[in-house]
PDB file of N, CA and C in Angstrom:
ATOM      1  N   UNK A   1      16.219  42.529 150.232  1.00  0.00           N
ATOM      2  CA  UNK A   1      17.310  42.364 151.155  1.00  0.00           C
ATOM      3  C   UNK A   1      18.631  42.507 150.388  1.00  0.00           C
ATOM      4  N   UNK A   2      19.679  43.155 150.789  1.00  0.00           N
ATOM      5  CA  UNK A   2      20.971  43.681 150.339  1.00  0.00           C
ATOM      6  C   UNK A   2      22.035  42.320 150.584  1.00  0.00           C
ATOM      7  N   UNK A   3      22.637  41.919 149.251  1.00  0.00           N
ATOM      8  CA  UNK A   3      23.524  41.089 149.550  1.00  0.00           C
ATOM      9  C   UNK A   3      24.606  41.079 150.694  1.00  0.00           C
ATOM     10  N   UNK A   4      25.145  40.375 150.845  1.00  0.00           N
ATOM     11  CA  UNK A   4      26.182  40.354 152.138  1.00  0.00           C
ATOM     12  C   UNK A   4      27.517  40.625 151.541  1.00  0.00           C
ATOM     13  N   UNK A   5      28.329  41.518 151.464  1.00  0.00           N
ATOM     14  CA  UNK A   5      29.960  42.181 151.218  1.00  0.00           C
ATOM     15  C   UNK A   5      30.328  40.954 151.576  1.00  0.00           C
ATOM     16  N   UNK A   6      31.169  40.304 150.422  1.00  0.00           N
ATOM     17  CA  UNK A   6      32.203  39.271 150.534  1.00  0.00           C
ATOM     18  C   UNK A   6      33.890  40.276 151.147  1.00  0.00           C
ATOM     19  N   UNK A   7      34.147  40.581 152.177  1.00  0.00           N
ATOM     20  CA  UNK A   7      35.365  41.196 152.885  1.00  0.00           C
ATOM     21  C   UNK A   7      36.612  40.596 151.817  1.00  0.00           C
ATOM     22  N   UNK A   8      36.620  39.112 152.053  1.00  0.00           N
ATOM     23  CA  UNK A   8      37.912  38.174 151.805  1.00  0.00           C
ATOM     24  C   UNK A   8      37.941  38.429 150.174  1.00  0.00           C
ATOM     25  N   UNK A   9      37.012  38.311 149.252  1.00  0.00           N
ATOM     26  CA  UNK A   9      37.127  38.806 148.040  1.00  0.00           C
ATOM     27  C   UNK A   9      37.908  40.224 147.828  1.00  0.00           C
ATOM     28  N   UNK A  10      37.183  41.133 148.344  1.00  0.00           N
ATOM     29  CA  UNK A  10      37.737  42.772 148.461  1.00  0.00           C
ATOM     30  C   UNK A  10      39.084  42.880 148.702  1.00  0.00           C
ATOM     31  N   UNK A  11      39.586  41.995 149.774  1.00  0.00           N
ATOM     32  CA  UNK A  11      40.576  42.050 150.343  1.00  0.00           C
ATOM     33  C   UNK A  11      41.415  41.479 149.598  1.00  0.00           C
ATOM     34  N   UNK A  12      41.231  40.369 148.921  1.00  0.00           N
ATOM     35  CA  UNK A  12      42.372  39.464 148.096  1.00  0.00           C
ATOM     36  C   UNK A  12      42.353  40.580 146.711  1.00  0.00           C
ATOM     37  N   UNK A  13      41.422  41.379 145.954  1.00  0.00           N
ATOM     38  CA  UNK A  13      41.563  42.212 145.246  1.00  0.00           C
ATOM     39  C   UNK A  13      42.431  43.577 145.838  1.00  0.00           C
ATOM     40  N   UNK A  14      42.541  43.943 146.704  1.00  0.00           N
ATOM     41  CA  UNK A  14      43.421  44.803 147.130  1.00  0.00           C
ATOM     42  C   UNK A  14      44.479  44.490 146.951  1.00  0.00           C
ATOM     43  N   UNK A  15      44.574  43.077 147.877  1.00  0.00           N
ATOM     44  CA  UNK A  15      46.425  42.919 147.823  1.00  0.00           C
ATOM     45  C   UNK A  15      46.804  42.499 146.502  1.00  0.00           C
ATOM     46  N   UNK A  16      45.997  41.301 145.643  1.00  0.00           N
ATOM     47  CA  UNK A  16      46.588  41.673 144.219  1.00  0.00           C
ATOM     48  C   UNK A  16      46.985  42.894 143.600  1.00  0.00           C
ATOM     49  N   UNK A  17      46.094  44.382 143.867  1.00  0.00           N
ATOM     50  CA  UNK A  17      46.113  45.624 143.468  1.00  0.00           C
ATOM     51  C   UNK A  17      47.726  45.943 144.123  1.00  0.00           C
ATOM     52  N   UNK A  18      48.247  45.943 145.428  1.00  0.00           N
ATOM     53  CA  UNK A  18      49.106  46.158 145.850  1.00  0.00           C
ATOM     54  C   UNK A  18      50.298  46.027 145.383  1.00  0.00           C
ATOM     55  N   UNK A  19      50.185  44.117 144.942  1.00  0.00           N
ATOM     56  CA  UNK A  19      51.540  43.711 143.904  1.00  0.00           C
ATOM     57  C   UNK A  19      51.537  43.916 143.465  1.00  0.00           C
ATOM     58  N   UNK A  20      50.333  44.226 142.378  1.00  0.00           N
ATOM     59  CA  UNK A  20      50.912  44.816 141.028  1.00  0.00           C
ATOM     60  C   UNK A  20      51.373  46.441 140.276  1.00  0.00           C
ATOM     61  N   UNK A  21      51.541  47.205 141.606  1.00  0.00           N
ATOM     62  CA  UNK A  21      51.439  48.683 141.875  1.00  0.00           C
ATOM     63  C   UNK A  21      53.153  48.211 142.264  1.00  0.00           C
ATOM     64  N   UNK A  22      53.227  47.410 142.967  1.00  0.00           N
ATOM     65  CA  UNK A  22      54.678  47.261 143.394  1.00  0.00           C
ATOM     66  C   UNK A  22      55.453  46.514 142.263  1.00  0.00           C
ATOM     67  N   UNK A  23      55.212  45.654 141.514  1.00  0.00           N
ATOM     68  CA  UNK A  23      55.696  45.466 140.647  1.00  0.00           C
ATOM     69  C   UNK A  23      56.209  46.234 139.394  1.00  0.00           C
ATOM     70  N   UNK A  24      54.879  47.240 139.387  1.00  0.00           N
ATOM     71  CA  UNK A  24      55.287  48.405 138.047  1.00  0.00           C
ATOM     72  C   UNK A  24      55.873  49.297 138.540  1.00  0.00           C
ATOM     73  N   UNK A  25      56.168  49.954 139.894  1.00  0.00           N
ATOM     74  CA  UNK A  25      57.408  50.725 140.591  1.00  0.00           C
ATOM     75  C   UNK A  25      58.116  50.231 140.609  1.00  0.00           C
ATOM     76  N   UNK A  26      58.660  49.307 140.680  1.00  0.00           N
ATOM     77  CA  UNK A  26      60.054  47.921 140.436  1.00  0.00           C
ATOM     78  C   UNK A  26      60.304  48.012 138.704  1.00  0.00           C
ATOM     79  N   UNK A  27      59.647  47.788 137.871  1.00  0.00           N
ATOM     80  CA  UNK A  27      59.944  47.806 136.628  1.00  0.00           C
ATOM     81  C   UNK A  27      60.386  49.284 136.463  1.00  0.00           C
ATOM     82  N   UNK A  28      59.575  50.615 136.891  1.00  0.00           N
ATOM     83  CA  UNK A  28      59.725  51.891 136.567  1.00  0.00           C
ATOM     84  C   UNK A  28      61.293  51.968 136.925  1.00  0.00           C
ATOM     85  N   UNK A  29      61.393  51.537 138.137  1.00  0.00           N
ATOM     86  CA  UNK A  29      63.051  51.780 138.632  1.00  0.00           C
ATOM     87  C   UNK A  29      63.749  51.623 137.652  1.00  0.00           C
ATOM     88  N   UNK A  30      63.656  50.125 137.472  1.00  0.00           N
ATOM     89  CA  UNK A  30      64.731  49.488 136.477  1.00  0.00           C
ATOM     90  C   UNK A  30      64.835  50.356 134.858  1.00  0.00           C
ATOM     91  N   UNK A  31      63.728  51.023 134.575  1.00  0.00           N
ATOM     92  CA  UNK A  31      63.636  51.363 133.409  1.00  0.00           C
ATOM     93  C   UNK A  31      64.405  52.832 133.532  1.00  0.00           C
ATOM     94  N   UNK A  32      64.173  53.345 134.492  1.00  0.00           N
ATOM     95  CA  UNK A  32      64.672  54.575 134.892  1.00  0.00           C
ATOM     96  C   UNK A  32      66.587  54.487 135.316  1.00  0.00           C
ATOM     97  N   UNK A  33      66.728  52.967 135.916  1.00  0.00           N
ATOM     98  CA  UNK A  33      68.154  53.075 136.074  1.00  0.00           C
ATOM     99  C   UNK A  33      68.872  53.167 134.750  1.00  0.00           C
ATOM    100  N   UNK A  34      68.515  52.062 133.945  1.00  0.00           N
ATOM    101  CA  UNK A  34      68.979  51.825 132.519  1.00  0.00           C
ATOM    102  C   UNK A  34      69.035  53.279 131.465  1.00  0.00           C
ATOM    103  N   UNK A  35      67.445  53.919 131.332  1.00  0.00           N
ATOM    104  CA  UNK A  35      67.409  55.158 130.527  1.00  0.00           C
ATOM    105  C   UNK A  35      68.806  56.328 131.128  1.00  0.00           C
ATOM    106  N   UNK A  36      69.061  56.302 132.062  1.00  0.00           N
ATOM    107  CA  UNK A  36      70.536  57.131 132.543  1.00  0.00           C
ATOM    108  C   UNK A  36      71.639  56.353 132.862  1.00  0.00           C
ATOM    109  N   UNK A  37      71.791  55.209 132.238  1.00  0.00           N
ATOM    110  CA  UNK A  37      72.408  54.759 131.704  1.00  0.00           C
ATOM    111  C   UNK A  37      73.520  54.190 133.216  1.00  0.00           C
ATOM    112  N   UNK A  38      72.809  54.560 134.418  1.00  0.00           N
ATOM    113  CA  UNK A  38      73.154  53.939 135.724  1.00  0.00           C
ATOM    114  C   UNK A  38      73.519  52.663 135.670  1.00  0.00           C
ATOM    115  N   UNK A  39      72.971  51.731 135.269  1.00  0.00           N
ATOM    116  CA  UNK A  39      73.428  50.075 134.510  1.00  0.00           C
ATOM    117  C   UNK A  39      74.459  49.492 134.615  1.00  0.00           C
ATOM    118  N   UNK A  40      75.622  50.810 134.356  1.00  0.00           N
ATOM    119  CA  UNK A  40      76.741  50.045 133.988  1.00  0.00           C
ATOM    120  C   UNK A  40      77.487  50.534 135.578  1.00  0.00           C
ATOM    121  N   UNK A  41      76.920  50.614 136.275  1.00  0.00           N
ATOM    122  CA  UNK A  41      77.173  50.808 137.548  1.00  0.00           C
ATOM    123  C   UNK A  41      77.407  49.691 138.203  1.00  0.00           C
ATOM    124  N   UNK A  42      78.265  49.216 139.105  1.00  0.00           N
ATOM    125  CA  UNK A  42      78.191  47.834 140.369  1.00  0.00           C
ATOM    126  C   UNK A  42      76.860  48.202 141.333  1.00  0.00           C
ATOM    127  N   UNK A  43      76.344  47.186 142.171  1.00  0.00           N
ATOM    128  CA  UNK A  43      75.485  47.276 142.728  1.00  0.00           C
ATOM    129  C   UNK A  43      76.144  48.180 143.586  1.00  0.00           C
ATOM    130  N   UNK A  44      77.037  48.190 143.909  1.00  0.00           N
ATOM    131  CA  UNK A  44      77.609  48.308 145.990  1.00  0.00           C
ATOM    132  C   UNK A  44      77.745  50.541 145.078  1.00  0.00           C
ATOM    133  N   UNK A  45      77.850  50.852 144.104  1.00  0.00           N
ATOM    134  CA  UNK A  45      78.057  51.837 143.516  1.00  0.00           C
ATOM    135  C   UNK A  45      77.082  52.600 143.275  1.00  0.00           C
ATOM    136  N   UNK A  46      76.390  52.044 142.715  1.00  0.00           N
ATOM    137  CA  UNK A  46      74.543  52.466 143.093  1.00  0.00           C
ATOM    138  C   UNK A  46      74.144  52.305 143.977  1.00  0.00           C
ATOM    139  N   UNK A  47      74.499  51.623 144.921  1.00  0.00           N
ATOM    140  CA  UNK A  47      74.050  51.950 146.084  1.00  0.00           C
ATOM    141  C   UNK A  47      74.579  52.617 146.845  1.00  0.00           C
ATOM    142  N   UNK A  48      75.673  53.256 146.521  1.00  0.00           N
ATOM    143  CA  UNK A  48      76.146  54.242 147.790  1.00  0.00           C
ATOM    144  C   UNK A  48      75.373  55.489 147.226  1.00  0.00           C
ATOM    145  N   UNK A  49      75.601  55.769 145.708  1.00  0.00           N
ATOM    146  CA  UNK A  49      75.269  57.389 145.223  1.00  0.00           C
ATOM    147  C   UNK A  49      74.335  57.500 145.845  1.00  0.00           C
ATOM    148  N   UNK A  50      72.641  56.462 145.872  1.00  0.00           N
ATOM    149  CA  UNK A  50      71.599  56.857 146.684  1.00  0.00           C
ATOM    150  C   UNK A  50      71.713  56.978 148.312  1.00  0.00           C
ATOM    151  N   UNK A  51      72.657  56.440 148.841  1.00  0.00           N
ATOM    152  CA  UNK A  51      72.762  56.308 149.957  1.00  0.00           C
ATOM    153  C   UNK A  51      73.289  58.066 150.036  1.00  0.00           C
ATOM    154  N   UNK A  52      73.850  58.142 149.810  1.00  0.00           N
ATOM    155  CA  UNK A  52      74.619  60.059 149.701  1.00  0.00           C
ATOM    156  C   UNK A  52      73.589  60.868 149.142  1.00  0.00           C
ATOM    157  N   UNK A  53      73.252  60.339 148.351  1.00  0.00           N
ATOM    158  CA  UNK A  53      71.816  61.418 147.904  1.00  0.00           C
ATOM    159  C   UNK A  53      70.637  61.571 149.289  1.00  0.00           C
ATOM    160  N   UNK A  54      70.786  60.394 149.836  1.00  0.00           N
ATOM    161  CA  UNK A  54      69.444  61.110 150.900  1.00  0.00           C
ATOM    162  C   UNK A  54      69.675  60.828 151.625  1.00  0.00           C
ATOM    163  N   UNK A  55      71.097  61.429 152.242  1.00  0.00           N
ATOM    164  CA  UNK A  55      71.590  62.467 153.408  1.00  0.00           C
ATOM    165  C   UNK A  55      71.995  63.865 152.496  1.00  0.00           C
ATOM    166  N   UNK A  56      71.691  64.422 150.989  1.00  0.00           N
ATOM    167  CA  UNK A  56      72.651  65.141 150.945  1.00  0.00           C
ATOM    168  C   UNK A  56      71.830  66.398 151.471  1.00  0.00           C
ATOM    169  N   UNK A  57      72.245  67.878 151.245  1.00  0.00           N
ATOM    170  CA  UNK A  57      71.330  68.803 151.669  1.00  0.00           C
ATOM    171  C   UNK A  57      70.308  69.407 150.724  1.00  0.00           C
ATOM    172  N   UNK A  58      69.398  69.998 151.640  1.00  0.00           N
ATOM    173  CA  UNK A  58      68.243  69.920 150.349  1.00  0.00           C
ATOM    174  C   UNK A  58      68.783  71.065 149.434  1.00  0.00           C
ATOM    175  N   UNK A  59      69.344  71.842 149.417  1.00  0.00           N
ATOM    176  CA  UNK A  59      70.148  73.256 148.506  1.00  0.00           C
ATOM    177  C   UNK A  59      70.352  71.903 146.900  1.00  0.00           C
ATOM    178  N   UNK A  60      71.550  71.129 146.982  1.00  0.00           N
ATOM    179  CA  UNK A  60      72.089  70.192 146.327  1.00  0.00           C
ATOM    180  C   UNK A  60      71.003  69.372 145.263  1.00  0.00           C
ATOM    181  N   UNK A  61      70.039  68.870 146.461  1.00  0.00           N
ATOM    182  CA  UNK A  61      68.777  67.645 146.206  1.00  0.00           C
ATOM    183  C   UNK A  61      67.990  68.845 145.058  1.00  0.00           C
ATOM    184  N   UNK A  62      67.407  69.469 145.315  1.00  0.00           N
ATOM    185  CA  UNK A  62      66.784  70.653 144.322  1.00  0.00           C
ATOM    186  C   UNK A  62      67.443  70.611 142.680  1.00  0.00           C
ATOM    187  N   UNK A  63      69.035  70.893 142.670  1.00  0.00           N
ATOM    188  CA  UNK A  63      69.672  71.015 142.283  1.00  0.00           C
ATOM    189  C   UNK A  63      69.490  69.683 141.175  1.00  0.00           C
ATOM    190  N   UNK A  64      69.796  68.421 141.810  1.00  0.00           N
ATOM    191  CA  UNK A  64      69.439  67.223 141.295  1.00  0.00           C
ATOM    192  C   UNK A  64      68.261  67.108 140.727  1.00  0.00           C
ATOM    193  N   UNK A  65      67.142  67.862 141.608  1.00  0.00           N
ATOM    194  CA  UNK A  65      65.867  67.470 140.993  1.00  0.00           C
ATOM    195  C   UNK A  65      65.629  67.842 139.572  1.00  0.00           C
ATOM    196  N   UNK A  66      66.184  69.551 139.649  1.00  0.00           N
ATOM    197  CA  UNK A  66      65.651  70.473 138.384  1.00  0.00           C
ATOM    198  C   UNK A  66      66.869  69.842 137.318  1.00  0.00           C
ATOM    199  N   UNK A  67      67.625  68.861 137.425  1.00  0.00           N
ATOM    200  CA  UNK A  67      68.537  68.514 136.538  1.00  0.00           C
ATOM    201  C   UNK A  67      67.460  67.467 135.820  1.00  0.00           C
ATOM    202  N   UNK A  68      67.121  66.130 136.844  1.00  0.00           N
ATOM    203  CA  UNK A  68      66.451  65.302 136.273  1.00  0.00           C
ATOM    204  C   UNK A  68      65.000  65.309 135.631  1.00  0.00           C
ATOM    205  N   UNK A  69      64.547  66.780 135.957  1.00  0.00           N
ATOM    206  CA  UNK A  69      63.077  67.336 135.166  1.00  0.00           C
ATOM    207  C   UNK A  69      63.627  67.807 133.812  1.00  0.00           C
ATOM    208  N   UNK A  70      65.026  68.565 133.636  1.00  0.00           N
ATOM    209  CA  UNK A  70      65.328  68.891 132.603  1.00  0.00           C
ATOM    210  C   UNK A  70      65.932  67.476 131.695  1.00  0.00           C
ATOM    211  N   UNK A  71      66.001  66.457 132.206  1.00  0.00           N
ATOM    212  CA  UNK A  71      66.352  65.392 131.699  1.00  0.00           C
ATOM    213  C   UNK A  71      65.243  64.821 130.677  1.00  0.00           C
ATOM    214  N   UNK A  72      64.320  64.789 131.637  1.00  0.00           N
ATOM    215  CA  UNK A  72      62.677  63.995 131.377  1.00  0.00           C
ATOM    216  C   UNK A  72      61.875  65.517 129.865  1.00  0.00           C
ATOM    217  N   UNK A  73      62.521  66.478 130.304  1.00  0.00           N
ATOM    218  CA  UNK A  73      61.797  67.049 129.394  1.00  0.00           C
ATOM    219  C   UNK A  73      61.964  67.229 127.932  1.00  0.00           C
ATOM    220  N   UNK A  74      63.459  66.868 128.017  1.00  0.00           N
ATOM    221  CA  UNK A  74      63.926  66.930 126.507  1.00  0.00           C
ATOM    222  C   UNK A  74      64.007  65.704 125.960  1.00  0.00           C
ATOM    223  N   UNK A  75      64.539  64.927 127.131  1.00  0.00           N
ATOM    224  CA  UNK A  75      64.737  63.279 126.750  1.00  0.00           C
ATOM    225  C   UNK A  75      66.008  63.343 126.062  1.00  0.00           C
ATOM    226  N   UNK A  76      66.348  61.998 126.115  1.00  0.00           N
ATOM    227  CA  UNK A  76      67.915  61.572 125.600  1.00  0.00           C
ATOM    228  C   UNK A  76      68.044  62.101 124.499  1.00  0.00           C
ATOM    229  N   UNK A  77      67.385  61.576 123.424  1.00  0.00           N
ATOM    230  CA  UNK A  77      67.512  61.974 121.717  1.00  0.00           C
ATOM    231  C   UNK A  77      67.778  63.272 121.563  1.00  0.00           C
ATOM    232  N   UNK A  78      67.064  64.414 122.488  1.00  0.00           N
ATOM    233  CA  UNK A  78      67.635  65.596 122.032  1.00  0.00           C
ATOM    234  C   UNK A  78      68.858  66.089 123.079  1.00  0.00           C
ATOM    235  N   UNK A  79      68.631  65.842 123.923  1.00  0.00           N
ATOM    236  CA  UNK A  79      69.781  65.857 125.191  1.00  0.00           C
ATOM    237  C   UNK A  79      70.731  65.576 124.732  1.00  0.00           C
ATOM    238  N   UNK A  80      71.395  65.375 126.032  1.00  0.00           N
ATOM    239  CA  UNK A  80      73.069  64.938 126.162  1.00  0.00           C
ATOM    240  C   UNK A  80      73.227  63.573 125.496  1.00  0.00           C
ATOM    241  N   UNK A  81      74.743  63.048 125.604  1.00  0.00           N
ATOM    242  CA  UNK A  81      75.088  62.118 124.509  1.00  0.00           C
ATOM    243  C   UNK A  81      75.563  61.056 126.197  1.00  0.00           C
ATOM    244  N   UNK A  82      75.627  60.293 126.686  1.00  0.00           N
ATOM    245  CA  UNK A  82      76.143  59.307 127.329  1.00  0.00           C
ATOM    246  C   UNK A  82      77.128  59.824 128.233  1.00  0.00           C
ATOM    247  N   UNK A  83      78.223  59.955 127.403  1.00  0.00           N
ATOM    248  CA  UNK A  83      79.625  60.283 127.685  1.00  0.00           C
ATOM    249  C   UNK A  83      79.460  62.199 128.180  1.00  0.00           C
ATOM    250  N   UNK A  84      78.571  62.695 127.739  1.00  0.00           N
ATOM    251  CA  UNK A  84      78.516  64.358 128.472  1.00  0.00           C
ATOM    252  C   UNK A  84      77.857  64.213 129.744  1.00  0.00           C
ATOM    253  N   UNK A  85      77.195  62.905 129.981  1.00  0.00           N
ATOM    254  CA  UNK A  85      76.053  63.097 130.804  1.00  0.00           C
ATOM    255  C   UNK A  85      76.927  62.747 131.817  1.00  0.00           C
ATOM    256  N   UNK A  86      77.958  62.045 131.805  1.00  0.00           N
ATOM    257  CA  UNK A  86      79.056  60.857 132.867  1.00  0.00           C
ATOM    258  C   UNK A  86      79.825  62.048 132.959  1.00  0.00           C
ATOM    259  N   UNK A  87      80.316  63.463 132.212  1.00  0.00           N
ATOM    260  CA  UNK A  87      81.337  64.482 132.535  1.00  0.00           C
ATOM    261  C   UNK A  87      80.561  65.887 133.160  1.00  0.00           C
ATOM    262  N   UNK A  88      79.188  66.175 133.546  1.00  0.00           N
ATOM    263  CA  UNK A  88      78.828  66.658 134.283  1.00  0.00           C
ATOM    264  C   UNK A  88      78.839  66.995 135.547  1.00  0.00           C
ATOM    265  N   UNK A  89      79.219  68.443 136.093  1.00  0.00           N
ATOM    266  CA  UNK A  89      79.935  68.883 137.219  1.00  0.00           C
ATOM    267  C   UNK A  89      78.442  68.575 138.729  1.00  0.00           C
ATOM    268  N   UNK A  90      78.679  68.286 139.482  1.00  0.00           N
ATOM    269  CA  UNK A  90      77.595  68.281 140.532  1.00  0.00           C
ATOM    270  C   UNK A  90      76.895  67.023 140.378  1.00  0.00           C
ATOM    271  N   UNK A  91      76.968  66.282 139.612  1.00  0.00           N
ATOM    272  CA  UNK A  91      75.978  64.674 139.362  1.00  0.00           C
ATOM    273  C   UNK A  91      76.161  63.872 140.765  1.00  0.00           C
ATOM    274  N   UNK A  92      75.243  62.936 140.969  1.00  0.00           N
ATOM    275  CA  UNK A  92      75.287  62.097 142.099  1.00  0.00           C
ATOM    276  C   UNK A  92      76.301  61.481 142.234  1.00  0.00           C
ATOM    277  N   UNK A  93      76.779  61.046 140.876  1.00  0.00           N
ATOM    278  CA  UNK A  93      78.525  60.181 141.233  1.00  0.00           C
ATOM    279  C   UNK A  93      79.450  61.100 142.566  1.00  0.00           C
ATOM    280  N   UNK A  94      79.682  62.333 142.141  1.00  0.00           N
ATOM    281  CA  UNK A  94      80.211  63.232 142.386  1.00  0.00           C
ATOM    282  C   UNK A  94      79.563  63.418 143.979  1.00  0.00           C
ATOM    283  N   UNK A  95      78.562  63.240 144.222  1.00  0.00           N
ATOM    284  CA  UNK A  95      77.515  63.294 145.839  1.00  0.00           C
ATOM    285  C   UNK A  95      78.576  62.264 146.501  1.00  0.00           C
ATOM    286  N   UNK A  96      78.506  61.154 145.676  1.00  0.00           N
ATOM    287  CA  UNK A  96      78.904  59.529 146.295  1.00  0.00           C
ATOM    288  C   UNK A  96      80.374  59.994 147.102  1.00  0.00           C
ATOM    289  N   UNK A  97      80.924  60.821 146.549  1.00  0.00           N
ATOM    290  CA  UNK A  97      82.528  61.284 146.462  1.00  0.00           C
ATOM    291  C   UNK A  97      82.397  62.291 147.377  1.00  0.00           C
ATOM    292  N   UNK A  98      81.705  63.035 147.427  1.00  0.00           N
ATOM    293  CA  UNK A  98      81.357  64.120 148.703  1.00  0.00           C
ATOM    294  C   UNK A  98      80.719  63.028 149.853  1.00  0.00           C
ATOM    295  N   UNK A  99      80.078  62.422 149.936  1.00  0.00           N
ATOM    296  CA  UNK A  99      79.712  61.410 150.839  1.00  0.00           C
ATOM    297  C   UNK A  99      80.944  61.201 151.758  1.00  0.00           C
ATOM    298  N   UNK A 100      81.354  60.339 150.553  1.00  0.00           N
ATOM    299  CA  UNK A 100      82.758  59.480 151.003  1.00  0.00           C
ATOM    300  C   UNK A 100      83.979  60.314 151.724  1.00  0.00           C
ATOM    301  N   UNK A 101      84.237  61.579 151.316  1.00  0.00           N
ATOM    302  CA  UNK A 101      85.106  62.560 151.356  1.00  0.00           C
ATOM    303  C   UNK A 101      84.954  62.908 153.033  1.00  0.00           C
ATOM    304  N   UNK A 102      83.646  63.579 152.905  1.00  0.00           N
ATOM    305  CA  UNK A 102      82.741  63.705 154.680  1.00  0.00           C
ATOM    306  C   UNK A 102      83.540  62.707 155.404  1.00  0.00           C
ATOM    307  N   UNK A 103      82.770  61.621 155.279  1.00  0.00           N
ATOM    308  CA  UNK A 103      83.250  60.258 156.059  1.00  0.00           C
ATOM    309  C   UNK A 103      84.902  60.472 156.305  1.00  0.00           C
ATOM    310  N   UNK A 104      85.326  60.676 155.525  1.00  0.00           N
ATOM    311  CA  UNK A 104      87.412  59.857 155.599  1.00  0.00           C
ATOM    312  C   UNK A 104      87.323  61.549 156.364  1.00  0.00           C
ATOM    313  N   UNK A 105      87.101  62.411 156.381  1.00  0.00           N
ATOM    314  CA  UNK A 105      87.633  63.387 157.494  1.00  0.00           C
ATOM    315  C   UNK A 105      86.840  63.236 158.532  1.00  0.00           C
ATOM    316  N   UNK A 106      85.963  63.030 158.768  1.00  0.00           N
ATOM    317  CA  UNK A 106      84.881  62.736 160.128  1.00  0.00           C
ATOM    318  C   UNK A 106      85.956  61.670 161.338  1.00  0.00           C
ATOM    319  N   UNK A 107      86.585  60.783 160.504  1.00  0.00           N
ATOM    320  CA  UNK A 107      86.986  59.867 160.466  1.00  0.00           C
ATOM    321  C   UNK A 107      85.860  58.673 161.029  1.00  0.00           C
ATOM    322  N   UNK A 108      86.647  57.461 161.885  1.00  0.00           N
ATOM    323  CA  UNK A 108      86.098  56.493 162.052  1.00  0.00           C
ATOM    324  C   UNK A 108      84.680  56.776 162.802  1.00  0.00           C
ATOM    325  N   UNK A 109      83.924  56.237 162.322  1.00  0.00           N
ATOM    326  CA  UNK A 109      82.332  56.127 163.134  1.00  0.00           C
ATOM    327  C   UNK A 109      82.277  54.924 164.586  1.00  0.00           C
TER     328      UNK A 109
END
């Protein structure tokens, strides 16, 4: 005779599996804000650039993407220096500012 599937076991192993999948995407973030050096950003500042990033258009978003693959591929050490990476033409700062720009001629919502 075949034991009986404990469900509530399975199940409490899932959702542990869950937090801790959510926890290491939470750490990845943070590790990922810091490595681009986003950090020294205000919250309300980081949070707009993403907020402008996904409304921006996908032409742009591409644009962003193949920047941040070329980021990941060379990595900092051989890459850019801090201060080149903050004077780069098209960066999300720069989205935040096109965001914002949209908005003040749209005018009031």
């Amino acid at each position: 005779m075949r034991k009986p599937r404990d469900y509530h076991a399975e199940l409490s192993a899932l959702e542990q599996r869950l937090r801790d999948l959510e926890d290491k995407q939470l750490r990845q973030l943070g590790a990922l804000v810091v490595a681009i050096c986003a950090d020294t950003l205000g919250a309300e500042e980081l949070a707009g650039v993403l907020l402008a990033a996904r409304g921006a258009d996908p032409a742009k978003r591409e644009a962003w993407r193949k920047r941040g693959a070329t980021f990941f591929s060379r990595g900092r050490a051989r890459g850019q220096t801090r201060d080149s990476a903050e004077a780069q033409p098209g960066d999300t700062a720069s989205a935040a500012g096109d965001a914002a720009s949209d908005r003040a001629q749209s005018g009031p919502a």
